[in-house]
N, C-alpha and C. Protein backbone atom coordinates (compact mmCIF):
# COMPACT_ATOMS: atom_id res chain seq x y z
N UNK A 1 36.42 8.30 168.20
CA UNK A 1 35.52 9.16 168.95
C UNK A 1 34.52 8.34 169.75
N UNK A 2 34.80 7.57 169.87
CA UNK A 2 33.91 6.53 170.93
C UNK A 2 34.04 6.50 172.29
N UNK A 3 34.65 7.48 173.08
CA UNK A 3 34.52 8.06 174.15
C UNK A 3 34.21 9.33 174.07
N UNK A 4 34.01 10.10 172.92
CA UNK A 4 32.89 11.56 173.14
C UNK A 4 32.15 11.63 173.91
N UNK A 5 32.03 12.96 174.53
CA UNK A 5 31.37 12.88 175.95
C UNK A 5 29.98 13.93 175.03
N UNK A 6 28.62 13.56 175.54
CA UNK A 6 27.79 14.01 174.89
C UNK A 6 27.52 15.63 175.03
N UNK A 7 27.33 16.08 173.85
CA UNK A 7 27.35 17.67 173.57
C UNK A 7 26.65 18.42 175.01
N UNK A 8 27.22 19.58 175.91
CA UNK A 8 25.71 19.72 176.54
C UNK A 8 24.90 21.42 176.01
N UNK A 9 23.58 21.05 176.62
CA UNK A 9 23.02 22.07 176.25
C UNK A 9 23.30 23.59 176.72
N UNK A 10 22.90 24.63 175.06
CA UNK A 10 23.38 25.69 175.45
C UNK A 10 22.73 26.37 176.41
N UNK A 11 21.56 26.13 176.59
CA UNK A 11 20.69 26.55 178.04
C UNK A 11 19.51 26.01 178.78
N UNK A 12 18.73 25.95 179.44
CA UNK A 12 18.16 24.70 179.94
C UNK A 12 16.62 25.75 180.40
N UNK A 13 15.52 25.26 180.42
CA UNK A 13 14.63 25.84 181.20
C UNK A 13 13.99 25.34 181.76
N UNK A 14 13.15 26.39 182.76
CA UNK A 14 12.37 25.72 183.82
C UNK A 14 11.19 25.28 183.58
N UNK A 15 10.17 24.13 184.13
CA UNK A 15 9.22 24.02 184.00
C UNK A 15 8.27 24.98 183.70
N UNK A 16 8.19 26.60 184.31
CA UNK A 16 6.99 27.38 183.82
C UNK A 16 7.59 27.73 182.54
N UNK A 17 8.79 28.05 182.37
CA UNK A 17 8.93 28.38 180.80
C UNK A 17 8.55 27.43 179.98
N UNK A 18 9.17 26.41 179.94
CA UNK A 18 8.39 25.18 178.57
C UNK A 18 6.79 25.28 178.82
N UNK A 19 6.09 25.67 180.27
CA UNK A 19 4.94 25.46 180.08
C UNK A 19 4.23 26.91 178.94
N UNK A 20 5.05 27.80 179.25
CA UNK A 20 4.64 28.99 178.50
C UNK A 20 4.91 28.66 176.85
N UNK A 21 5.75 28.04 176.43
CA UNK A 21 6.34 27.85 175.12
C UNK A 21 5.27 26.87 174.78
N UNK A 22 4.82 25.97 175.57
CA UNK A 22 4.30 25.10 175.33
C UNK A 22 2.43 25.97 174.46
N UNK A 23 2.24 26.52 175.66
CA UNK A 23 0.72 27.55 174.94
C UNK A 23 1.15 28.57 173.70
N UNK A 24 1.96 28.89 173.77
CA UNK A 24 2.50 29.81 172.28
C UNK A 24 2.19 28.67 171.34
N UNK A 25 2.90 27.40 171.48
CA UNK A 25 2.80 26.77 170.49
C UNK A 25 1.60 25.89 169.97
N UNK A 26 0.49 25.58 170.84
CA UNK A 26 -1.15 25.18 171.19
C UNK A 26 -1.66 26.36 170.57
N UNK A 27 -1.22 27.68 170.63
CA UNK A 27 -2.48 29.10 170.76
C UNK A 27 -2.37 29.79 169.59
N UNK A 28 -1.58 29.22 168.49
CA UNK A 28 -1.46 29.56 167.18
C UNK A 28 -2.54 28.17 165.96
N UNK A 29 -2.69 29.18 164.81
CA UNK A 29 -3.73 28.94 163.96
C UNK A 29 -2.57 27.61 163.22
N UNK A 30 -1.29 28.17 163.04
CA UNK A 30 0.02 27.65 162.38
C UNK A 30 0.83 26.50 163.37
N UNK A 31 0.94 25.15 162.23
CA UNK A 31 1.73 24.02 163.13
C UNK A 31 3.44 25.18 163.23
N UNK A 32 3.62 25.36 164.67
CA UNK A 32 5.06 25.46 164.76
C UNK A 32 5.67 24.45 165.63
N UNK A 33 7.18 24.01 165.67
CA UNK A 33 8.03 23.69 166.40
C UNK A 33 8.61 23.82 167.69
N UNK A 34 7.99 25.06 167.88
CA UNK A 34 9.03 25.70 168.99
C UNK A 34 8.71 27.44 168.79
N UNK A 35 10.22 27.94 169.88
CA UNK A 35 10.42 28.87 169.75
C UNK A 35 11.50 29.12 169.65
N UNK A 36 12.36 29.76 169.00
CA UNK A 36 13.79 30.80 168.71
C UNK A 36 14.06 31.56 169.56
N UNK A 37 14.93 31.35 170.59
CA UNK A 37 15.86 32.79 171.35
C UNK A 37 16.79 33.01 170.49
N UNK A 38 17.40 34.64 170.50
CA UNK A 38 18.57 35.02 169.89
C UNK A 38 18.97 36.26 170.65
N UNK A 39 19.14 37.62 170.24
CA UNK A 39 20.09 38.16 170.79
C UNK A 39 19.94 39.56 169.44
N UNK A 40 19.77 40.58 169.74
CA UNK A 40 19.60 41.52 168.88
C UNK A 40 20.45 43.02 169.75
N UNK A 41 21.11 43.90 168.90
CA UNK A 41 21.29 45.17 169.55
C UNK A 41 20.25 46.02 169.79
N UNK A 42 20.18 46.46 171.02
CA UNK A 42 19.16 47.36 171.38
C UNK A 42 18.72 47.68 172.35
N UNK A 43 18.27 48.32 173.12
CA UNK A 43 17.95 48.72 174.10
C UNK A 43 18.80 49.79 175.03
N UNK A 44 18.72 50.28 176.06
CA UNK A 44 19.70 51.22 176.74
C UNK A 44 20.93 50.36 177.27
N UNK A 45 20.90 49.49 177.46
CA UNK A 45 22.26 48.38 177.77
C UNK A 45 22.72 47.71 176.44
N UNK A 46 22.26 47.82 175.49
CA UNK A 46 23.24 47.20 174.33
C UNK A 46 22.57 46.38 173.71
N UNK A 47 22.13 45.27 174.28
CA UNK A 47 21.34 43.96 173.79
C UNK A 47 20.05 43.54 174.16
N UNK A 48 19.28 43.16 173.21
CA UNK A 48 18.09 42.30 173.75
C UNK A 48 17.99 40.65 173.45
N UNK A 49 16.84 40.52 174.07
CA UNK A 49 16.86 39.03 173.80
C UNK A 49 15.41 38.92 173.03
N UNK A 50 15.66 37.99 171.82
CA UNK A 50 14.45 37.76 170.98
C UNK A 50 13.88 36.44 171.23
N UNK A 51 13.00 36.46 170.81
CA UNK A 51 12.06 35.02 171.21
C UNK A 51 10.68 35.30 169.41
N UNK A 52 11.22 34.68 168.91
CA UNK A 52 10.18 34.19 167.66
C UNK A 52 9.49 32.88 167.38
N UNK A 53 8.40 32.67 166.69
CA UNK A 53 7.71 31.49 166.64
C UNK A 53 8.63 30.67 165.20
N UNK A 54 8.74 29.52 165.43
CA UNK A 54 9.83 28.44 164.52
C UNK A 54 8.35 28.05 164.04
N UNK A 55 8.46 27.96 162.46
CA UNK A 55 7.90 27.19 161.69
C UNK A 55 8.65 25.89 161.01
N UNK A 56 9.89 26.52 160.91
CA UNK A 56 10.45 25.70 160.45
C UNK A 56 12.22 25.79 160.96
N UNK A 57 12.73 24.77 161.17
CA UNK A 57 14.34 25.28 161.54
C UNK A 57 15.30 25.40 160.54
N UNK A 58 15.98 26.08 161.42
CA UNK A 58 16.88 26.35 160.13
C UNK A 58 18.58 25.94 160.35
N UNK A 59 19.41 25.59 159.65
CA UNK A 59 20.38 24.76 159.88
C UNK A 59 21.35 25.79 160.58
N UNK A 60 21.83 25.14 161.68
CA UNK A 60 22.84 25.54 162.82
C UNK A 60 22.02 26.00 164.27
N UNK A 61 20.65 26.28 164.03
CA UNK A 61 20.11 26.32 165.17
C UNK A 61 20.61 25.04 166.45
N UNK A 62 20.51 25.61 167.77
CA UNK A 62 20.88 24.38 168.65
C UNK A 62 19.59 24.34 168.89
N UNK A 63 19.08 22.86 169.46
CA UNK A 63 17.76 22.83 169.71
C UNK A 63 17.90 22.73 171.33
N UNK A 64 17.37 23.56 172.47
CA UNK A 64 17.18 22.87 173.13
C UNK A 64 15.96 22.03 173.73
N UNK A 65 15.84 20.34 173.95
CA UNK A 65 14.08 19.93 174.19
C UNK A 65 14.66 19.45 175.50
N UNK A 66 13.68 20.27 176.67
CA UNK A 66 13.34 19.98 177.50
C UNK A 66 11.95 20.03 178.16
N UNK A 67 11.66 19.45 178.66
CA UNK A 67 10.06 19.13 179.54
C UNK A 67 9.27 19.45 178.30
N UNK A 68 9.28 18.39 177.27
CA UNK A 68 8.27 18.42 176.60
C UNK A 68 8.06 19.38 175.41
N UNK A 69 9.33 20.46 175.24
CA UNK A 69 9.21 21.44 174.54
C UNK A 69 10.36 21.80 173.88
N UNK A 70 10.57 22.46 172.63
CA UNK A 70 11.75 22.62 171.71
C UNK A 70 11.88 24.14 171.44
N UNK A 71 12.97 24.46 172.09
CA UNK A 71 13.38 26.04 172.34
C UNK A 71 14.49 25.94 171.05
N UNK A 72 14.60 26.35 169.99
CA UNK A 72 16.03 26.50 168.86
C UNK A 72 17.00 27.81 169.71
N UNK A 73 17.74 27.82 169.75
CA UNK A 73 19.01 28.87 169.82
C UNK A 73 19.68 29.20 168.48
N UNK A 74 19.46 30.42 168.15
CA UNK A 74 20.13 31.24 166.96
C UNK A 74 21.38 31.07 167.27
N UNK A 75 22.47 30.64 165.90
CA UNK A 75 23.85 30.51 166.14
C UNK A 75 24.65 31.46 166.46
N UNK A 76 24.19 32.63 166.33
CA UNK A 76 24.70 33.74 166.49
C UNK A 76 24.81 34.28 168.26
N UNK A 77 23.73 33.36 168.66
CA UNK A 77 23.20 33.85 170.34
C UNK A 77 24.09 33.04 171.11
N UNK A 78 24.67 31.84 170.25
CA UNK A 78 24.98 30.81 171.38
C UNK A 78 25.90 31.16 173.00
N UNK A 79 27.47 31.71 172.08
CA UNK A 79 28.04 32.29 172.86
C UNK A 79 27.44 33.25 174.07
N UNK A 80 26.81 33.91 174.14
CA UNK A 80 26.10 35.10 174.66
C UNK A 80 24.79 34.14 175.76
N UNK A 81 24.38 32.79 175.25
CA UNK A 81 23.30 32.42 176.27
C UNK A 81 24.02 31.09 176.98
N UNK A 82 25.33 30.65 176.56
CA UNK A 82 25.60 29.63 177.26
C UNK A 82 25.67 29.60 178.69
N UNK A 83 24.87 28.50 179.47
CA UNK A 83 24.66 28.38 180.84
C UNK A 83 23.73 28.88 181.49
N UNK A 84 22.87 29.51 180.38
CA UNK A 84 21.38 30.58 180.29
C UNK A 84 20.69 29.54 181.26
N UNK A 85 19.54 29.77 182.20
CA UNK A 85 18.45 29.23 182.13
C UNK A 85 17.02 30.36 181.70
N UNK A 86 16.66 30.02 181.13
CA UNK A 86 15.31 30.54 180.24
C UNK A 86 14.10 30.20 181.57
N UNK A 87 13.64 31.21 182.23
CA UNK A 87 12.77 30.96 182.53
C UNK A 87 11.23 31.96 182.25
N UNK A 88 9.95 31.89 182.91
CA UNK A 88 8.87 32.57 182.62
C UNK A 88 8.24 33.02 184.48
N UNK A 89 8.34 34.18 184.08
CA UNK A 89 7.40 34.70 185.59
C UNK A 89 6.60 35.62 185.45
N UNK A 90 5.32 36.07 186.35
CA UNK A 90 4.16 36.60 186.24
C UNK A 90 4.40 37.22 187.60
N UNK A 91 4.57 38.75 187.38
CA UNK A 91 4.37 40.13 188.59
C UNK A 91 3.13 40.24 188.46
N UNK A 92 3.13 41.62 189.31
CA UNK A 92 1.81 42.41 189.43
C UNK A 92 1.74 43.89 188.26
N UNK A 93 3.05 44.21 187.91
CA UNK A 93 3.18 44.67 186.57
C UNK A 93 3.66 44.25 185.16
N UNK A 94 3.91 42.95 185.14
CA UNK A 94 4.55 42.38 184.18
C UNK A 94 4.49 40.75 184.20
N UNK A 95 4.67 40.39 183.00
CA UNK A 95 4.46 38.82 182.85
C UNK A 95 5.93 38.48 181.43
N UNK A 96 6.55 37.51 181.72
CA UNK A 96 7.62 37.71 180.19
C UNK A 96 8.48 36.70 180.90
N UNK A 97 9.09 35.90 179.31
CA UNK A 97 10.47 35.58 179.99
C UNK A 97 11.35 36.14 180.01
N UNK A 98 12.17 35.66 181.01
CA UNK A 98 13.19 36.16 181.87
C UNK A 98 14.47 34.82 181.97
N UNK A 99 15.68 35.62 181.59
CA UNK A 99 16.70 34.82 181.65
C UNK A 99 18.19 34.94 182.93
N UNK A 100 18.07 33.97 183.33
CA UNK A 100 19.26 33.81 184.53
C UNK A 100 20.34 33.31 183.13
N UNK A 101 21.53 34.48 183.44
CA UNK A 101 22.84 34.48 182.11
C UNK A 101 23.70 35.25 183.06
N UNK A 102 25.05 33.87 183.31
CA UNK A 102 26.35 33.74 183.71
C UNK A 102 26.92 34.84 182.92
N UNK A 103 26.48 35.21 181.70
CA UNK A 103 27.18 36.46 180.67
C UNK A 103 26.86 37.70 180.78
N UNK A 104 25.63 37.75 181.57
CA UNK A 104 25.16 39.19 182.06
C UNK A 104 26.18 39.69 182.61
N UNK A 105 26.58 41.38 181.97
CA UNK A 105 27.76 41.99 182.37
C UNK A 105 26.58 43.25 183.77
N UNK A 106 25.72 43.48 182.74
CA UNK A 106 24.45 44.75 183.61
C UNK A 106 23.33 44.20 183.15
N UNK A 107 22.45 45.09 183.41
CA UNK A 107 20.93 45.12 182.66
C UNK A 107 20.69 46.46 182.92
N UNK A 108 19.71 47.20 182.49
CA UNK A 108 18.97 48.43 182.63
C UNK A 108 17.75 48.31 183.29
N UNK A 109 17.95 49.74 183.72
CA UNK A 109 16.43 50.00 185.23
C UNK A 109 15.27 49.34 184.55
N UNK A 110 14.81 49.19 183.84
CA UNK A 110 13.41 48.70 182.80
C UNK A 110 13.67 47.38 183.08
N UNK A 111 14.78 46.57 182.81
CA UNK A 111 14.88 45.23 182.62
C UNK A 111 14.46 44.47 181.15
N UNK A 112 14.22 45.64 180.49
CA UNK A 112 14.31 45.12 178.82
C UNK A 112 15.69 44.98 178.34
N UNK A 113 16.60 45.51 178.61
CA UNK A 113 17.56 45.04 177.46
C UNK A 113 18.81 45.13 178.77
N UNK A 114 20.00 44.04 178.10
CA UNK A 114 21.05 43.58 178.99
C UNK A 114 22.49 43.96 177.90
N UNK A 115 23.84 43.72 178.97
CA UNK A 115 24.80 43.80 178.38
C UNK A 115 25.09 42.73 178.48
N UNK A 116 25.58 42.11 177.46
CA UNK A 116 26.63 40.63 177.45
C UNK A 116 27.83 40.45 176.98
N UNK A 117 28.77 39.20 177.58
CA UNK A 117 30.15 39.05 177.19
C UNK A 117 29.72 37.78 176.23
N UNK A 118 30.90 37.66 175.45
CA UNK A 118 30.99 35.76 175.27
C UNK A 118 31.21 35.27 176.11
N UNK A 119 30.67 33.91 176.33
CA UNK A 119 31.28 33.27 177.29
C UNK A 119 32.75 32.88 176.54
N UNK A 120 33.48 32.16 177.82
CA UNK A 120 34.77 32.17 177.60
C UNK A 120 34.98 30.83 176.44
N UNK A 121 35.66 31.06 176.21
CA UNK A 121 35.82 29.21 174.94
C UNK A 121 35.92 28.42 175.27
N UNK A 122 37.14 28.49 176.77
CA UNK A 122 37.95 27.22 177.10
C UNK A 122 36.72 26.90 177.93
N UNK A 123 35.77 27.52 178.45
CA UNK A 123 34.05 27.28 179.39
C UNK A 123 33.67 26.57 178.28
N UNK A 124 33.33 27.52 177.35
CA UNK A 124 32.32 27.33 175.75
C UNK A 124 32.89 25.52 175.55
N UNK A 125 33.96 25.17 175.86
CA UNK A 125 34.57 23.62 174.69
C UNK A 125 34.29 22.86 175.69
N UNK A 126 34.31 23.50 177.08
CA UNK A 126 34.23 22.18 178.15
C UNK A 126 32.86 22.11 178.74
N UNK A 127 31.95 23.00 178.51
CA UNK A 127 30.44 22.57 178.88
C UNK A 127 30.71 23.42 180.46
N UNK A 128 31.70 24.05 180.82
CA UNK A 128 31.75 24.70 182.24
C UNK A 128 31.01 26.38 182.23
């Protein structure tokens, strides 16, 4: 295995998002790690996306650290956020992250909750 090509990440974010993850994780009383995306049923399209505070990780999480900051991915989400980018934006009615996902089948008029596929495997094994 000494030409393994290095794992890549299940989703990547933008500078204002790590900067937002970054104050979640400054603006608590509690040392945390990060934050947890995952993937829950619910909403009028099927699925939501969760975001919890990591105290501690837990085994099979993917981590992703970029710009300074450690986002975990629930194993359960992976399929469903691969090629995600995680980002954070501020309207004039709303402030939240927001995810750009190659797996988005719809979303609903609200923009709270989405439909998703797996991504494909033979994508999923090759990082495409």
């Amino acid at each position: 295995m000494a030409n393994a090509r290095p794992r890549p990440s299940v989703m990547h974010l933008t500078e204002r998002a790590a900067e937002r993850v970054r104050e979640i994780v400054d603006g608590t009383d509690k040392p945390l790690l990060g934050v947890r995306v995952g993937i829950k049923k619910g909403g009028c399209a099927g699925m939501e996306y969760t975001l919890d505070p990591v105290e501690a990780a837990i085994p099979g999480d993917d981590v992703v650290s970029e710009h300074g900051v450690n986002v975990y991915v629930d194993p359960g989400a992976i399929l469903f956020l691969l090629g995600s980018v995680m980002d954070y934006e501020t309207t004039k009615l709303r402030s939240g992250f927001v995810f750009q996902n190659p797996n988005e089948v719809s979303a609903c008029g609200c923009g709270e909750s989405v439909m998703l596929k797996p991504a494909e495997a033979e994508g999923a094994a090759t990082g495409a």
